[in-house]
PDB file of N, CA and C in Angstrom:
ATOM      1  N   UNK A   1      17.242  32.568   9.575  1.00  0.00           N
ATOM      2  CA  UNK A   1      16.171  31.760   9.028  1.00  0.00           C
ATOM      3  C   UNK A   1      16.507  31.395   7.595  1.00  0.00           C
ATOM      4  N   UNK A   2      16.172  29.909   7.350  1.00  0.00           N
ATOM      5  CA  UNK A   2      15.851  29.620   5.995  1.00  0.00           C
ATOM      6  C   UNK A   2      15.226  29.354   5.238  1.00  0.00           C
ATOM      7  N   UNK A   3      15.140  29.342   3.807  1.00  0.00           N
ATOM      8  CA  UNK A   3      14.111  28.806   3.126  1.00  0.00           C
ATOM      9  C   UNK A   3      14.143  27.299   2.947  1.00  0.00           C
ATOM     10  N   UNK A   4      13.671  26.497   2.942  1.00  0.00           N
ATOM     11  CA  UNK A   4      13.512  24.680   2.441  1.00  0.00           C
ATOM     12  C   UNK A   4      12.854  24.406   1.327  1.00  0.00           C
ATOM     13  N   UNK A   5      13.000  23.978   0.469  1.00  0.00           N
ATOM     14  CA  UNK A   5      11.616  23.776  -0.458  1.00  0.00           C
ATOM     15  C   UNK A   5      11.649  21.719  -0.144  1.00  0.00           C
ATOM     16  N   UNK A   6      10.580  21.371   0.011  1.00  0.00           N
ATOM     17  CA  UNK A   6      10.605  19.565   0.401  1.00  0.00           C
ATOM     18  C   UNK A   6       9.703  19.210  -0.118  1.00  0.00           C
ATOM     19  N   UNK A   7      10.207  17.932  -1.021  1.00  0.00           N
ATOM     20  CA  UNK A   7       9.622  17.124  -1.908  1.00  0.00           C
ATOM     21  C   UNK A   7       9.249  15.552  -2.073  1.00  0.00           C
ATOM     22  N   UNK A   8       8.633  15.474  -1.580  1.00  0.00           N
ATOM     23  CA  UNK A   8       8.251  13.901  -1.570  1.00  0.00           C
ATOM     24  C   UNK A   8       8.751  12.912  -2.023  1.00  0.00           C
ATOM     25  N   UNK A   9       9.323  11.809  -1.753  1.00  0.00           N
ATOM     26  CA  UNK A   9       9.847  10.925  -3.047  1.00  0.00           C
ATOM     27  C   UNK A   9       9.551   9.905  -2.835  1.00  0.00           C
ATOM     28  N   UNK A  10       9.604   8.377  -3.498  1.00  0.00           N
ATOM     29  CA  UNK A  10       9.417   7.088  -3.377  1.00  0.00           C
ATOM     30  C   UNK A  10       8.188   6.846  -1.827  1.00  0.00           C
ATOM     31  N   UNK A  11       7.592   7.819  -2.221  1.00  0.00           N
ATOM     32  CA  UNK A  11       6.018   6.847  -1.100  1.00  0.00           C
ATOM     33  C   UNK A  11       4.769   7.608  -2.071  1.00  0.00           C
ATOM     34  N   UNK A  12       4.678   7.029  -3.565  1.00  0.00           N
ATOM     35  CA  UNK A  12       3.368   7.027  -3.745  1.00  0.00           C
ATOM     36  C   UNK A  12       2.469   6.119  -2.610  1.00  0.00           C
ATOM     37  N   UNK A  13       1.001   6.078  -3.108  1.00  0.00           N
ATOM     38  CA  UNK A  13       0.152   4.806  -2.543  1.00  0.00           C
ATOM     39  C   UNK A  13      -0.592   5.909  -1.250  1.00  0.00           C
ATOM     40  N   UNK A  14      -1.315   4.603  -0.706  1.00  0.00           N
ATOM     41  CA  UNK A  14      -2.265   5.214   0.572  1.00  0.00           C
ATOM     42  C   UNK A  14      -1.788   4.800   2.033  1.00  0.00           C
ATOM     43  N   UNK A  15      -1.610   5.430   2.669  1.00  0.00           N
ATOM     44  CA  UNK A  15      -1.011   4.590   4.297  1.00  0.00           C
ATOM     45  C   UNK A  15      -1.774   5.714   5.543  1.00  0.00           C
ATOM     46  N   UNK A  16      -2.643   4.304   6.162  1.00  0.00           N
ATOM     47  CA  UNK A  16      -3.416   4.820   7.299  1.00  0.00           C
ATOM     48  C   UNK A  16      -4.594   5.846   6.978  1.00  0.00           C
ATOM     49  N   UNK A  17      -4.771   5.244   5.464  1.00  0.00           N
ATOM     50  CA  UNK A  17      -6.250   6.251   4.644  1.00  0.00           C
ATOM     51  C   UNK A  17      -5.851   7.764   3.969  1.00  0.00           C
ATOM     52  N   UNK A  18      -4.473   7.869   4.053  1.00  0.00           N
ATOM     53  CA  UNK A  18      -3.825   8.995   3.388  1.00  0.00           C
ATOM     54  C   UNK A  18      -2.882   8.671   2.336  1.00  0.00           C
ATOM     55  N   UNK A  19      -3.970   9.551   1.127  1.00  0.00           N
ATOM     56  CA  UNK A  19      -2.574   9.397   0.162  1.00  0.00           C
ATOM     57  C   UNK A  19      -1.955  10.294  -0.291  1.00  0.00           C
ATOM     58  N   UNK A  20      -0.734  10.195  -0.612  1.00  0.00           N
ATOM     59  CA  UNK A  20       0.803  11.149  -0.715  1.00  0.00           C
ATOM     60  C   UNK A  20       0.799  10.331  -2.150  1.00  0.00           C
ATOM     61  N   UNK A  21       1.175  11.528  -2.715  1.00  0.00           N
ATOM     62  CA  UNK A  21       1.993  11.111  -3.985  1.00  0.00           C
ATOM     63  C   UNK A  21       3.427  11.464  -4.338  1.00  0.00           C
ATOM     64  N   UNK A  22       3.904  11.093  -5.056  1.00  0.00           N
ATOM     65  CA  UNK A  22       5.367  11.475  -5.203  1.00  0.00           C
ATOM     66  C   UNK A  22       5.406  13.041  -6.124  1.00  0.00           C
ATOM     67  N   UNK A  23       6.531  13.936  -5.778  1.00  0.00           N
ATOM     68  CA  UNK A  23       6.308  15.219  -5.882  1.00  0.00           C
ATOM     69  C   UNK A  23       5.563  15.999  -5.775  1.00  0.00           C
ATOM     70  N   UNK A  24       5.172  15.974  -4.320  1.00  0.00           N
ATOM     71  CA  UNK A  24       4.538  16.766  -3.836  1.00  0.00           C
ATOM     72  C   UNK A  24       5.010  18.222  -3.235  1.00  0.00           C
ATOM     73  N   UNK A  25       5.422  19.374  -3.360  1.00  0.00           N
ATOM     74  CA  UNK A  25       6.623  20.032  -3.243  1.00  0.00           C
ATOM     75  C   UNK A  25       5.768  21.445  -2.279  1.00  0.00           C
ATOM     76  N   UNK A  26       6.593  21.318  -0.822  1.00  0.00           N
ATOM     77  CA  UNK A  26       5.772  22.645  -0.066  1.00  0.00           C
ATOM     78  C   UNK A  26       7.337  23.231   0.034  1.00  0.00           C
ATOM     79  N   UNK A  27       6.941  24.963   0.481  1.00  0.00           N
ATOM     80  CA  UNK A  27       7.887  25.896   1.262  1.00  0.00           C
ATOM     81  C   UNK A  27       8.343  26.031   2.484  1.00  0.00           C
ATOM     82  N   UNK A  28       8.922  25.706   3.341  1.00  0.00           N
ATOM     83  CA  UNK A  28       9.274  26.367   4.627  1.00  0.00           C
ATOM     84  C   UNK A  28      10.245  27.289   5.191  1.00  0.00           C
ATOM     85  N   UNK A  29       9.814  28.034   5.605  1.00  0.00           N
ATOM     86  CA  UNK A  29      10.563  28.826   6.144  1.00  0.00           C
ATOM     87  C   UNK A  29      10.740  28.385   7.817  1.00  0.00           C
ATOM     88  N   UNK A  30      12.261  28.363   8.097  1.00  0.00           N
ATOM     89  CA  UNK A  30      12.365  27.438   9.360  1.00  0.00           C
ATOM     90  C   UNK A  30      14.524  28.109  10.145  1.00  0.00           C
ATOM     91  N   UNK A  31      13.666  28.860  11.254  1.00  0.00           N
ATOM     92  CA  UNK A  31      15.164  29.029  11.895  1.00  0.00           C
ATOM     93  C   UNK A  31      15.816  28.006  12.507  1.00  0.00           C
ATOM     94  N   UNK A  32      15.986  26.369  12.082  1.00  0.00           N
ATOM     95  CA  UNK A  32      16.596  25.075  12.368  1.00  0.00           C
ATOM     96  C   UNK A  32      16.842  24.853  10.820  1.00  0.00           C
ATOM     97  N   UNK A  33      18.328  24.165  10.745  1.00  0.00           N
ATOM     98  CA  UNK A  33      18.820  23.557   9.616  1.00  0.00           C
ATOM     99  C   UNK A  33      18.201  22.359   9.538  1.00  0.00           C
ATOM    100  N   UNK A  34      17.235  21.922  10.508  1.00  0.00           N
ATOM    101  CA  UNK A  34      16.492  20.212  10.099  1.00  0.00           C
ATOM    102  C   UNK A  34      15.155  20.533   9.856  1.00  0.00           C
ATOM    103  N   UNK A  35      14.646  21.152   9.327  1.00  0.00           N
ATOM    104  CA  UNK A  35      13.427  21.216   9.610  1.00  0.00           C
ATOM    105  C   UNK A  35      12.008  19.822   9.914  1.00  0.00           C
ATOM    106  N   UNK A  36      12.702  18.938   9.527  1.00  0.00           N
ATOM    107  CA  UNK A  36      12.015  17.552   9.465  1.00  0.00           C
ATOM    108  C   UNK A  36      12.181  17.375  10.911  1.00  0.00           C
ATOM    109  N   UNK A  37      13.299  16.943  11.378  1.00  0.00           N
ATOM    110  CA  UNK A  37      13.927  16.146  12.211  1.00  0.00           C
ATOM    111  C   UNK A  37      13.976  17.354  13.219  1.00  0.00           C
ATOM    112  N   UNK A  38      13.824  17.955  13.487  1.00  0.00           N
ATOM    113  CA  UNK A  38      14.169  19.237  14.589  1.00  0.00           C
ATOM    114  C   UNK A  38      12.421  20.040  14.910  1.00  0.00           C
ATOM    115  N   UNK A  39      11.983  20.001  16.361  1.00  0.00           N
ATOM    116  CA  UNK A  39      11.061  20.488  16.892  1.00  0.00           C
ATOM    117  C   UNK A  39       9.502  19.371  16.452  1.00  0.00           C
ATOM    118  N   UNK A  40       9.848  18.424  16.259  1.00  0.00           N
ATOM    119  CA  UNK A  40       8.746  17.107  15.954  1.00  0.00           C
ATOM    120  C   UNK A  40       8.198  17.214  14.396  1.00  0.00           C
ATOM    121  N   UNK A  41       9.008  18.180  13.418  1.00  0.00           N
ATOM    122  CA  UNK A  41       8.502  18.349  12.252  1.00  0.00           C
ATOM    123  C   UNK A  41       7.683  19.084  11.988  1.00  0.00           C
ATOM    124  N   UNK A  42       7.199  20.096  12.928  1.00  0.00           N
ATOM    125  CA  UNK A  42       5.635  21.038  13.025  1.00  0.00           C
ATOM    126  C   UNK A  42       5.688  21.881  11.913  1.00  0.00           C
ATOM    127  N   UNK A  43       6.929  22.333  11.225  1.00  0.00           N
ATOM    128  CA  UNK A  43       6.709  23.217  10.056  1.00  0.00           C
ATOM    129  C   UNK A  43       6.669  22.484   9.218  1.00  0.00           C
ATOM    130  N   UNK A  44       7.171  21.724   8.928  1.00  0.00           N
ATOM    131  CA  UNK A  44       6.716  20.540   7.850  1.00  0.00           C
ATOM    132  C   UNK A  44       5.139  20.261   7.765  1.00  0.00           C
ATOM    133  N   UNK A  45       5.311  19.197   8.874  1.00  0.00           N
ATOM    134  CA  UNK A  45       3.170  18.973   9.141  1.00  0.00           C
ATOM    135  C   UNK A  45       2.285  20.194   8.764  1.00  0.00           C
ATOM    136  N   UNK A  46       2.576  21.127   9.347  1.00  0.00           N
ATOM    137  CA  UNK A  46       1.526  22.181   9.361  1.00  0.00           C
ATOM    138  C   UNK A  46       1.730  22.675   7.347  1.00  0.00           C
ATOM    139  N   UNK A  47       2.988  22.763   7.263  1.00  0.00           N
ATOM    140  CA  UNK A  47       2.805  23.492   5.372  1.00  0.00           C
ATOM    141  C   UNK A  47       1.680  22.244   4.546  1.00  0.00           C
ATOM    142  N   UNK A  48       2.415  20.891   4.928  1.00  0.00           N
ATOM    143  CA  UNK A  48       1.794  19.776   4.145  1.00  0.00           C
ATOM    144  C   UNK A  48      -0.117  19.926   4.225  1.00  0.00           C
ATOM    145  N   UNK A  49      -0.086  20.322   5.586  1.00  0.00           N
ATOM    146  CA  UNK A  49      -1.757  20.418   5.904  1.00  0.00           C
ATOM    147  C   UNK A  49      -2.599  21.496   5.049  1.00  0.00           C
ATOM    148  N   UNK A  50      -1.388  22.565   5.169  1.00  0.00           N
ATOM    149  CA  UNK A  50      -2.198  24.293   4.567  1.00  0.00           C
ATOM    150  C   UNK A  50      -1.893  23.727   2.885  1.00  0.00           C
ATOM    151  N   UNK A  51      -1.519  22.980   2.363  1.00  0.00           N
ATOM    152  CA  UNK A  51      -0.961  23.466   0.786  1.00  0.00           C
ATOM    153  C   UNK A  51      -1.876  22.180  -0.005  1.00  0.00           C
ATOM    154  N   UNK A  52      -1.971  20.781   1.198  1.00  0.00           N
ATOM    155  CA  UNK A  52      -2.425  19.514   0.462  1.00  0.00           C
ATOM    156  C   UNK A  52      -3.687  19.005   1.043  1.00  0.00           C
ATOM    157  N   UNK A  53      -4.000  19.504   2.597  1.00  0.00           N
ATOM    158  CA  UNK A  53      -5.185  18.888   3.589  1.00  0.00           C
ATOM    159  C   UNK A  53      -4.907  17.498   3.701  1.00  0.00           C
ATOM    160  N   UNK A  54      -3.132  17.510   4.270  1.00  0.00           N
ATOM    161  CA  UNK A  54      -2.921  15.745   4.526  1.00  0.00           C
ATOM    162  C   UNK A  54      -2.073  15.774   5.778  1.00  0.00           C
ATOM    163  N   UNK A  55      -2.061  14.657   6.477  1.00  0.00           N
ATOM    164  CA  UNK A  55      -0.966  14.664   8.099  1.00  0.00           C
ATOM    165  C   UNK A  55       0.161  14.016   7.073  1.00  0.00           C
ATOM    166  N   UNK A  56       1.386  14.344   7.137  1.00  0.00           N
ATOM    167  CA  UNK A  56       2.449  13.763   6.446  1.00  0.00           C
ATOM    168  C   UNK A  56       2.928  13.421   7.680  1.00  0.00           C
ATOM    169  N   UNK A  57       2.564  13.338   8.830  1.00  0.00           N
ATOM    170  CA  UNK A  57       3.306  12.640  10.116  1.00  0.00           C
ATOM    171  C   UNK A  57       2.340  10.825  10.135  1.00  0.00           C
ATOM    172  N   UNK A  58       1.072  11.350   9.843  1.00  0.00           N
ATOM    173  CA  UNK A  58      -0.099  10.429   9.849  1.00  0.00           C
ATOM    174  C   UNK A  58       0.240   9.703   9.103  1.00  0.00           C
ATOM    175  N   UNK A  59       0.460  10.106   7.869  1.00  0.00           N
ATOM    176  CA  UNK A  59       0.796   9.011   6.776  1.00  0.00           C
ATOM    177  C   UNK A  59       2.058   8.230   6.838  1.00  0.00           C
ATOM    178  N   UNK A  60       2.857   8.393   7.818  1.00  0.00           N
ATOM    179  CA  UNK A  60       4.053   7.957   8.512  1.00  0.00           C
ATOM    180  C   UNK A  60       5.432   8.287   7.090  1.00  0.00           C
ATOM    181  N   UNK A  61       5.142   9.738   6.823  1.00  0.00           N
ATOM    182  CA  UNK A  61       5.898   9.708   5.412  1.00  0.00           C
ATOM    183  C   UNK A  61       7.051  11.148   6.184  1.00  0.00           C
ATOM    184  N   UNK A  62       7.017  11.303   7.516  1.00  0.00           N
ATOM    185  CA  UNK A  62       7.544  12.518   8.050  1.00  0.00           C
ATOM    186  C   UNK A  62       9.381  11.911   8.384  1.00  0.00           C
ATOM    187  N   UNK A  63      10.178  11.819   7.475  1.00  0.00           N
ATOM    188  CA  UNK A  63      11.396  11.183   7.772  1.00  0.00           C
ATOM    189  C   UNK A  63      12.002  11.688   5.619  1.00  0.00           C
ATOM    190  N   UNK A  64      13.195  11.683   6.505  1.00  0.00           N
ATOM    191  CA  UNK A  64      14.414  11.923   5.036  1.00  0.00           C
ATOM    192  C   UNK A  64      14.182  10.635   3.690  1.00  0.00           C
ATOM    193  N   UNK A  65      13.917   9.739   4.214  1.00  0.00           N
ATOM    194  CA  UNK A  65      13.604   8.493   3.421  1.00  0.00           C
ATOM    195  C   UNK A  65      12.353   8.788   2.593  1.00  0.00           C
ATOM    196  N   UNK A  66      11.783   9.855   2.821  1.00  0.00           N
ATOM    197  CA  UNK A  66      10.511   9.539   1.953  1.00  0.00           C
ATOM    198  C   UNK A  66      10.600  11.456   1.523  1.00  0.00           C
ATOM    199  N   UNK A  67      11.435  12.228   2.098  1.00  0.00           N
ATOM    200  CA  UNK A  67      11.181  13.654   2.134  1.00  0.00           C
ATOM    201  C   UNK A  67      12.689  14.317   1.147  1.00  0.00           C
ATOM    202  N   UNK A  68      12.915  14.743   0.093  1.00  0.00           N
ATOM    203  CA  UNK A  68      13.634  15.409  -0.629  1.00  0.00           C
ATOM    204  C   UNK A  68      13.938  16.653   0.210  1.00  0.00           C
ATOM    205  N   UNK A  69      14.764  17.863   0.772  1.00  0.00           N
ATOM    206  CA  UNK A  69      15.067  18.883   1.478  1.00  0.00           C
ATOM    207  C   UNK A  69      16.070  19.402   0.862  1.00  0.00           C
ATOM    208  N   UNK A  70      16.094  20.383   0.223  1.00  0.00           N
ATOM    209  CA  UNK A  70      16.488  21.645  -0.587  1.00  0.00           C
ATOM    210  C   UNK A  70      16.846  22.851   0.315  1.00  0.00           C
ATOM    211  N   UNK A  71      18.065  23.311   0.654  1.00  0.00           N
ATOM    212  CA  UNK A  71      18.030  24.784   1.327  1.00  0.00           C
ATOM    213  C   UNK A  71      18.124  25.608   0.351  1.00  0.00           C
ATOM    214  N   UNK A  72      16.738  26.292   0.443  1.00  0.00           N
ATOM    215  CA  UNK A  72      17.235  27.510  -1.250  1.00  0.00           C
ATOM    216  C   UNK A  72      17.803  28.725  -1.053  1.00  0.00           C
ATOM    217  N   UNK A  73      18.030  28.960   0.532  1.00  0.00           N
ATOM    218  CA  UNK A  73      18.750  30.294   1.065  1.00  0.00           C
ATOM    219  C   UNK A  73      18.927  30.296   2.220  1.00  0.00           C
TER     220      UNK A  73
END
């Protein structure tokens, strides 16, 4: 297992009534080296939900293009 730390980048603004701002920064802990892209993103979605009360799948911001991914161990 690893740690991720993932950070938001270039999608300030509101999309689909959700807004994300830029540096927005959650933890995951995740036994897949993708954590985005691997198992539909559920550890992603679910940290973004517990840390911000937002769908980062909803806001269509769940992809490398909008997501910074850090392995910190």
């Amino acid at each position: 297992m690893a740690l991720f730390l993932i950070t938001t980048k270039n999608c300030s603004g509101t999309t689909n009534g959700i807004k994300v701002e830029n540096g927005m920064t959650i933890e995951v802990i995740s036994k897949y080296s993708d954590p985005i892209n691997t198992n539909g993103g559920h550890e992603v979605i679910d940290a973004f939900q517990r840390k911000y009360g937002i769908d980062i799948k909803k806001a269509a911001k769940l992809s490398k293009s909008y997501l910074d991914v850090k392995k910190i161990n």
